[in-house]
PDB file of N, CA and C in Angstrom:
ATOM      1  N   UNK A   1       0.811  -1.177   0.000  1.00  0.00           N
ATOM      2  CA  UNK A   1       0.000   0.000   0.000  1.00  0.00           C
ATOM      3  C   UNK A   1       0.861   1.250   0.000  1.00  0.00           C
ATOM      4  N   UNK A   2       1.200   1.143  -0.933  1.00  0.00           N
ATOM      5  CA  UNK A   2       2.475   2.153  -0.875  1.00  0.00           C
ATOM      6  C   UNK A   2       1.415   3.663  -2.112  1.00  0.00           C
ATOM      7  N   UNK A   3       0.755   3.575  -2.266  1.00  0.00           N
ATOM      8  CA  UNK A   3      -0.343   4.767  -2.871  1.00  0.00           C
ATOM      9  C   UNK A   3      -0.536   6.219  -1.678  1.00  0.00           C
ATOM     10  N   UNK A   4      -0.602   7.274  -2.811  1.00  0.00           N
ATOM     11  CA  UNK A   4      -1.026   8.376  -2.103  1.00  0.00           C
ATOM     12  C   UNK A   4      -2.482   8.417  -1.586  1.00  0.00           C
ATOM     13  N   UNK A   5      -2.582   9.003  -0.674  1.00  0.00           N
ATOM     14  CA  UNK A   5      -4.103   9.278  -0.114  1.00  0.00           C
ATOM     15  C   UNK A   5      -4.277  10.871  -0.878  1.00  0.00           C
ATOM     16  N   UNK A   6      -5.311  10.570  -0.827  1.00  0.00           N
ATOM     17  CA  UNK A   6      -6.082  11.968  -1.620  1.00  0.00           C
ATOM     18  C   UNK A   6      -7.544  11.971  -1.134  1.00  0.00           C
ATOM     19  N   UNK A   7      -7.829  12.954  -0.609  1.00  0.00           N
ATOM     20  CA  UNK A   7      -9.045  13.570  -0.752  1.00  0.00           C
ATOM     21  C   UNK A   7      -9.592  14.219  -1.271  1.00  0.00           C
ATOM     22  N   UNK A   8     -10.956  12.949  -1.443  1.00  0.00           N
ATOM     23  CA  UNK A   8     -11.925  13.039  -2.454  1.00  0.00           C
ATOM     24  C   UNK A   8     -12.778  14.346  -2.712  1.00  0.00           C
ATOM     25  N   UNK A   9     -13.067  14.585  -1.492  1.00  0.00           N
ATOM     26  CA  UNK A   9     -13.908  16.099  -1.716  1.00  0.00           C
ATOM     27  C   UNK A   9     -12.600  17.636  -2.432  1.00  0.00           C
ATOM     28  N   UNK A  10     -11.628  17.354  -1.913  1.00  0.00           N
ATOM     29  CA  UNK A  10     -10.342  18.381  -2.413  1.00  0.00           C
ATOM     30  C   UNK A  10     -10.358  17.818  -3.931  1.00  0.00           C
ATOM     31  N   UNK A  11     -10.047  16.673  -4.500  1.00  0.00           N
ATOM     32  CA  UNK A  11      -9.948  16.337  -5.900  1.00  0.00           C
ATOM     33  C   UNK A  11     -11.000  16.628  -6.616  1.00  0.00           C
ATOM     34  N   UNK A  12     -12.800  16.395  -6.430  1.00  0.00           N
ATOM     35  CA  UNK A  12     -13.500  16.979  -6.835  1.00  0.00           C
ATOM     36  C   UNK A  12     -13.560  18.482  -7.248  1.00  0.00           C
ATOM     37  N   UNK A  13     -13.141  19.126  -6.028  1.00  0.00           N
ATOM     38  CA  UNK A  13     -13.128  20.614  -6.490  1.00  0.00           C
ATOM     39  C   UNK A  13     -12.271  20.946  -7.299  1.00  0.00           C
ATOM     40  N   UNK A  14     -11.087  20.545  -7.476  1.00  0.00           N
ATOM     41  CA  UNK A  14      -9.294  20.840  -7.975  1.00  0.00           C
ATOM     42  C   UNK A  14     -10.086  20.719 -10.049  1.00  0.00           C
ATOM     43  N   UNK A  15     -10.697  18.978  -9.674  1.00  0.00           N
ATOM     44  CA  UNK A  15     -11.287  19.575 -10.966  1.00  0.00           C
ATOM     45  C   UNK A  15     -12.394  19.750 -11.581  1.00  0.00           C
ATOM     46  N   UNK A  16     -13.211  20.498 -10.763  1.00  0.00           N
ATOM     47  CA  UNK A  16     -14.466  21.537 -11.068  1.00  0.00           C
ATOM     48  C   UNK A  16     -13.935  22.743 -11.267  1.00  0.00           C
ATOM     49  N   UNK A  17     -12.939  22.827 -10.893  1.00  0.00           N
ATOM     50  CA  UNK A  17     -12.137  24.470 -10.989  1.00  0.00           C
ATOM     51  C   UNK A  17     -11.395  24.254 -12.124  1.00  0.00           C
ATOM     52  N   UNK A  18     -10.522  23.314 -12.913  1.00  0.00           N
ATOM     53  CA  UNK A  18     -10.087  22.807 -13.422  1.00  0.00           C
ATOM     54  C   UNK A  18     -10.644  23.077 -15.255  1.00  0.00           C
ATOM     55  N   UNK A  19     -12.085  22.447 -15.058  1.00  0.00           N
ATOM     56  CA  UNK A  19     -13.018  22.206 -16.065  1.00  0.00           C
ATOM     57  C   UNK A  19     -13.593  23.997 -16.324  1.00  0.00           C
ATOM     58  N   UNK A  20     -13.764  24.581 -15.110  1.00  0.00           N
ATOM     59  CA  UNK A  20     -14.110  25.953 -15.317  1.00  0.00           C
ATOM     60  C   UNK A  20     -13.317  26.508 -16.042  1.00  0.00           C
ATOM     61  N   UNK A  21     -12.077  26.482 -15.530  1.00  0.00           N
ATOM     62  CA  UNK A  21     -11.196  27.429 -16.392  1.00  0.00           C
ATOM     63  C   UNK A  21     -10.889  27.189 -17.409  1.00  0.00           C
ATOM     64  N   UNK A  22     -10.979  25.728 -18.109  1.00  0.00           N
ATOM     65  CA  UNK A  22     -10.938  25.528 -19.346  1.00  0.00           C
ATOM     66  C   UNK A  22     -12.287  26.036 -20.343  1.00  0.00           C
ATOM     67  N   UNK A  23     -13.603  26.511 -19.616  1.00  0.00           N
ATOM     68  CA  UNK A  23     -14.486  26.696 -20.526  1.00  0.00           C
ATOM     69  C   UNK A  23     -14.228  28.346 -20.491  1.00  0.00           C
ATOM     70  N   UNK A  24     -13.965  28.794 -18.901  1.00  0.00           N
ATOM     71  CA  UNK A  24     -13.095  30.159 -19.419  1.00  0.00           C
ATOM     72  C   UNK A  24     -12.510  30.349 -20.549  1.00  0.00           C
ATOM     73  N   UNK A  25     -11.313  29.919 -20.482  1.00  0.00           N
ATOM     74  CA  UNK A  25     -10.380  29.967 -21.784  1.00  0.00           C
ATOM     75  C   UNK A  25     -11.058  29.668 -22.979  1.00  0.00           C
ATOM     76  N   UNK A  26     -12.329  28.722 -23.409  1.00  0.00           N
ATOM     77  CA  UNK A  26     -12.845  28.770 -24.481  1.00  0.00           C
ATOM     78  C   UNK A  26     -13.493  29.655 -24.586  1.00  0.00           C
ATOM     79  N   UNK A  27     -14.124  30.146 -23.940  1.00  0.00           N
ATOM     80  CA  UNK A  27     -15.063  31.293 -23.995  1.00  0.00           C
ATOM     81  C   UNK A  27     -14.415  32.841 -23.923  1.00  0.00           C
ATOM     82  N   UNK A  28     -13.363  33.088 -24.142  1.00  0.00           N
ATOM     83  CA  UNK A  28     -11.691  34.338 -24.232  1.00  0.00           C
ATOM     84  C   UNK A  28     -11.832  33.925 -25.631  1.00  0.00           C
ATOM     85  N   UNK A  29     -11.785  32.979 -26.019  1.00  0.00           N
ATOM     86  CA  UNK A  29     -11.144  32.684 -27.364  1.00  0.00           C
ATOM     87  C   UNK A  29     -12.330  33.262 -28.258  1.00  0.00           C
ATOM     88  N   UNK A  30     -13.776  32.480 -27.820  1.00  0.00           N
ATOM     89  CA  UNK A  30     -14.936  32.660 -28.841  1.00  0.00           C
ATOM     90  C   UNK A  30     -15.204  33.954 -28.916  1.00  0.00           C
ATOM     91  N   UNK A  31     -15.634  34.454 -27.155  1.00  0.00           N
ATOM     92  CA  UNK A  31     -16.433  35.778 -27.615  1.00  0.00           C
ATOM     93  C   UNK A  31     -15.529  37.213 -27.126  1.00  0.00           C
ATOM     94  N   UNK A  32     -14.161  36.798 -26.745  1.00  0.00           N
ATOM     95  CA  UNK A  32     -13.207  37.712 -26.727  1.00  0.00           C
ATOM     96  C   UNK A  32     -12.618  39.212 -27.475  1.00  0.00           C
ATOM     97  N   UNK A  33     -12.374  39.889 -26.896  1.00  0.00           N
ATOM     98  CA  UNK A  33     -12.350  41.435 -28.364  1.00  0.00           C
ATOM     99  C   UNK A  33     -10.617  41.551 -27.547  1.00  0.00           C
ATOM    100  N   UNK A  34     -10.243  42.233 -28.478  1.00  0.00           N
ATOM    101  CA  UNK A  34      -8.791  42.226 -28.810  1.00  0.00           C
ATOM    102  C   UNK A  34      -8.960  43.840 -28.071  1.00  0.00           C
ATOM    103  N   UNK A  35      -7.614  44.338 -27.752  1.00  0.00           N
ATOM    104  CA  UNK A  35      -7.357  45.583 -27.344  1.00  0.00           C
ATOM    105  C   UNK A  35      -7.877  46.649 -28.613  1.00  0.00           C
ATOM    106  N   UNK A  36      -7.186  45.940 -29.448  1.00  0.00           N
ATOM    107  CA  UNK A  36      -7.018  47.054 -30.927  1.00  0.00           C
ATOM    108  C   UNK A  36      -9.112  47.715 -30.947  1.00  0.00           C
ATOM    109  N   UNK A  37      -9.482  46.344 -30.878  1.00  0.00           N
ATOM    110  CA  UNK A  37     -11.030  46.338 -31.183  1.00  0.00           C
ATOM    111  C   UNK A  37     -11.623  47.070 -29.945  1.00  0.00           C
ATOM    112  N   UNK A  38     -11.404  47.092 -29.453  1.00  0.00           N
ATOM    113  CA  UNK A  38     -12.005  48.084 -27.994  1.00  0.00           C
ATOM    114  C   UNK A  38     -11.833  49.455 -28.401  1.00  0.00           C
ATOM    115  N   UNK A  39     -10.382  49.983 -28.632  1.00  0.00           N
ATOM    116  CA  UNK A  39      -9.980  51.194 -28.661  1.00  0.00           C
ATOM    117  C   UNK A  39     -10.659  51.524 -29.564  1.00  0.00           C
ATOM    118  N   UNK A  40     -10.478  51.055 -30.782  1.00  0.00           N
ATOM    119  CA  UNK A  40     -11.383  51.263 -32.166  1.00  0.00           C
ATOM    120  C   UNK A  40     -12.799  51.732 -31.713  1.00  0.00           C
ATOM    121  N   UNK A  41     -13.524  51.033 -31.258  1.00  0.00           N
ATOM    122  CA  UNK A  41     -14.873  51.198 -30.487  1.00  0.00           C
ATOM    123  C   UNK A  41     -15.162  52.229 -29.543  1.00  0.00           C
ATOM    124  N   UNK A  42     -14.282  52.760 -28.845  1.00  0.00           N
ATOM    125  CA  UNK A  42     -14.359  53.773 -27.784  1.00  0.00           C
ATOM    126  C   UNK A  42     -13.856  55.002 -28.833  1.00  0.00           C
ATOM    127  N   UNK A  43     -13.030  54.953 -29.909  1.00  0.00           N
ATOM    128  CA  UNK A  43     -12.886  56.631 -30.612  1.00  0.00           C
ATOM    129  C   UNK A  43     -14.015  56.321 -31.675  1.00  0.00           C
ATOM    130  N   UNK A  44     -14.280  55.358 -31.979  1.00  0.00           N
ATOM    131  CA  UNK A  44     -15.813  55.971 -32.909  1.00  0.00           C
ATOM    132  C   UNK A  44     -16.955  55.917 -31.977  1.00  0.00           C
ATOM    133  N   UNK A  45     -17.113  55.753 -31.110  1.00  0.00           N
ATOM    134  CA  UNK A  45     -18.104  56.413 -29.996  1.00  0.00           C
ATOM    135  C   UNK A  45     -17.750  57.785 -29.501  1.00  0.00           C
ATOM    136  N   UNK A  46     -16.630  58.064 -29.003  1.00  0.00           N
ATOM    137  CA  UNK A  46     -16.079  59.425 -29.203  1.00  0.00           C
ATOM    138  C   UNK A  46     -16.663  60.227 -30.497  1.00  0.00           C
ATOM    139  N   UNK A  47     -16.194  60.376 -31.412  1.00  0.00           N
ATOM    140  CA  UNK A  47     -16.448  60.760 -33.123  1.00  0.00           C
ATOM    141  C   UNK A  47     -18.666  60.920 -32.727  1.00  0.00           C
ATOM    142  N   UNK A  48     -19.310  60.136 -32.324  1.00  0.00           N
ATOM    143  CA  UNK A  48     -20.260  59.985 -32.879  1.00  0.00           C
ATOM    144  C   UNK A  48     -21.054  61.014 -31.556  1.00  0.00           C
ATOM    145  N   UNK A  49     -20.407  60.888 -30.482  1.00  0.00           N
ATOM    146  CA  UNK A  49     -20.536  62.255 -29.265  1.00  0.00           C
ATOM    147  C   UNK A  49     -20.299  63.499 -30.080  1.00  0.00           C
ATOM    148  N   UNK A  50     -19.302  63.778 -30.551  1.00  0.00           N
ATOM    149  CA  UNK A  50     -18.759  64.924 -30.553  1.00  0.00           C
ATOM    150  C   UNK A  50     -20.309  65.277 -32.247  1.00  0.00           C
ATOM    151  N   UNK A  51     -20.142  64.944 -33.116  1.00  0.00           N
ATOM    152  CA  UNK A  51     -20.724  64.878 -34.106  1.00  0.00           C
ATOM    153  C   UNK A  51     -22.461  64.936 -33.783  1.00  0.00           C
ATOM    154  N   UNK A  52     -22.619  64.348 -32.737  1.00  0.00           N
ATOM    155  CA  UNK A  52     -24.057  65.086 -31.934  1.00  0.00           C
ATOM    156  C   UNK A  52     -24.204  66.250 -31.189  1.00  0.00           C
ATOM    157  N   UNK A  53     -23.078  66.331 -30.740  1.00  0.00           N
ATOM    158  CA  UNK A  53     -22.849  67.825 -29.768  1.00  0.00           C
ATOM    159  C   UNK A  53     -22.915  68.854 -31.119  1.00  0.00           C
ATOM    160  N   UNK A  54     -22.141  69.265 -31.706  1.00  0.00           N
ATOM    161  CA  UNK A  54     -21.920  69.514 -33.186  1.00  0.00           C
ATOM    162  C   UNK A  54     -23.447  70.230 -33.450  1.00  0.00           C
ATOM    163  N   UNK A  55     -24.421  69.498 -33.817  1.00  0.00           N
ATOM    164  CA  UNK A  55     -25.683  69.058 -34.406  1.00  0.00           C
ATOM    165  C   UNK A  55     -26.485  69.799 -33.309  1.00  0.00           C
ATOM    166  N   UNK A  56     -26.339  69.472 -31.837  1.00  0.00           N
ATOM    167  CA  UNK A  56     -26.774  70.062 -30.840  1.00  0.00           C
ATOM    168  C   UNK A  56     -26.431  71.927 -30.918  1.00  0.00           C
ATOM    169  N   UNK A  57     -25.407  72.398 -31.160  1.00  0.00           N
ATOM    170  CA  UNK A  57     -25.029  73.495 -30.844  1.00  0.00           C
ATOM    171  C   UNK A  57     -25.582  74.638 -32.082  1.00  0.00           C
ATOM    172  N   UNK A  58     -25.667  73.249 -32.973  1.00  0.00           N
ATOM    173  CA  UNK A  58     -26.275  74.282 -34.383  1.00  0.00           C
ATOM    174  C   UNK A  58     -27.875  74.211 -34.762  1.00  0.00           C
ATOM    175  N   UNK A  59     -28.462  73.826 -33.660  1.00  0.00           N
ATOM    176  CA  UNK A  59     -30.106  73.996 -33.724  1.00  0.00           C
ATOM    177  C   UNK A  59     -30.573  74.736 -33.652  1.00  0.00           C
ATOM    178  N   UNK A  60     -31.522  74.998 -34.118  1.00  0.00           N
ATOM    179  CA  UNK A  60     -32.273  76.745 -34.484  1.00  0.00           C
ATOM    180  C   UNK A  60     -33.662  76.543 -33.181  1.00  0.00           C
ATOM    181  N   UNK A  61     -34.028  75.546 -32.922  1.00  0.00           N
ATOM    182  CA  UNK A  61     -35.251  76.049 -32.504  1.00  0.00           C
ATOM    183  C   UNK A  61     -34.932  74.460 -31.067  1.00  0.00           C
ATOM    184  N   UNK A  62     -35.618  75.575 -29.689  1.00  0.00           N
ATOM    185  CA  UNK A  62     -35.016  74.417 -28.459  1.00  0.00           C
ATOM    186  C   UNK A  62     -36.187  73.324 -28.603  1.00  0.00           C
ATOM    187  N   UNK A  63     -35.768  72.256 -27.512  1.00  0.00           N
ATOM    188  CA  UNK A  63     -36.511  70.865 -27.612  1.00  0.00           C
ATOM    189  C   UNK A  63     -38.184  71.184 -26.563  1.00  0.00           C
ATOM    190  N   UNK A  64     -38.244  72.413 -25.967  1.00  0.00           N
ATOM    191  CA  UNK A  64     -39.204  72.248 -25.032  1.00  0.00           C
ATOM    192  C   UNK A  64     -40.808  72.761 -26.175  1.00  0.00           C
ATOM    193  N   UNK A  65     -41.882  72.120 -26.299  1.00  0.00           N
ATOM    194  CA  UNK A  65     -42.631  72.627 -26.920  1.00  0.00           C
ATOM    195  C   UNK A  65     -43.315  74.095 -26.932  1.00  0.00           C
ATOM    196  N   UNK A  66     -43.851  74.739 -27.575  1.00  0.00           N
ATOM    197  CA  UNK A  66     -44.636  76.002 -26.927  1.00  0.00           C
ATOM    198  C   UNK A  66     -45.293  76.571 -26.118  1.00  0.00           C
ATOM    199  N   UNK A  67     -44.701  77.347 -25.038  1.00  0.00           N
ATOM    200  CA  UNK A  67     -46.090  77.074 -23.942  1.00  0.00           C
ATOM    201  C   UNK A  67     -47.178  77.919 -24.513  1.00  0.00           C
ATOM    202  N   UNK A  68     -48.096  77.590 -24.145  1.00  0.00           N
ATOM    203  CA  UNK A  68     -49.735  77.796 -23.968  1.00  0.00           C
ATOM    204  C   UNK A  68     -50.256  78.544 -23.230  1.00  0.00           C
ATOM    205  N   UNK A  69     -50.418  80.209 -23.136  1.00  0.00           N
ATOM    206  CA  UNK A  69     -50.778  81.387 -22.870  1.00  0.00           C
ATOM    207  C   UNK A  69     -51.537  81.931 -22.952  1.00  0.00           C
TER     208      UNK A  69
END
């Protein structure tokens, strides 16, 4: 009897944690965005602020309806 003892409830978890992080890592891979793709995304959201502000500043007539007098 020369075998390691191991416990069963510790080995269960070791690989439930194990199996997680491997569907982690698949799931980085599938639905993952790259740095480049973020930044990209945050200056044309930028661009599309500024380009409403823009639009905002050059309106002729304000958003509140007419009051009634």
């Amino acid at each position: 009897m020369s075998g390691k003892i191991v416990n069963l409830r510790q080995a269960r978890k070791r690989k439930t944690r194990e199996a997680a992080g491997e569907k982690a890592a698949d799931n980085r891979l599938k639905f993952g965005r790259t740095k480049e793709q973020r930044v990209g995304d945050e200056a044309a959201s930028a661009r599309r602020d500024q380009a409403s502000e823009r639009l905002d500043r050059h309106r002729m007539e304000s958003d509140e309806p007419p009051s009634e007098n």
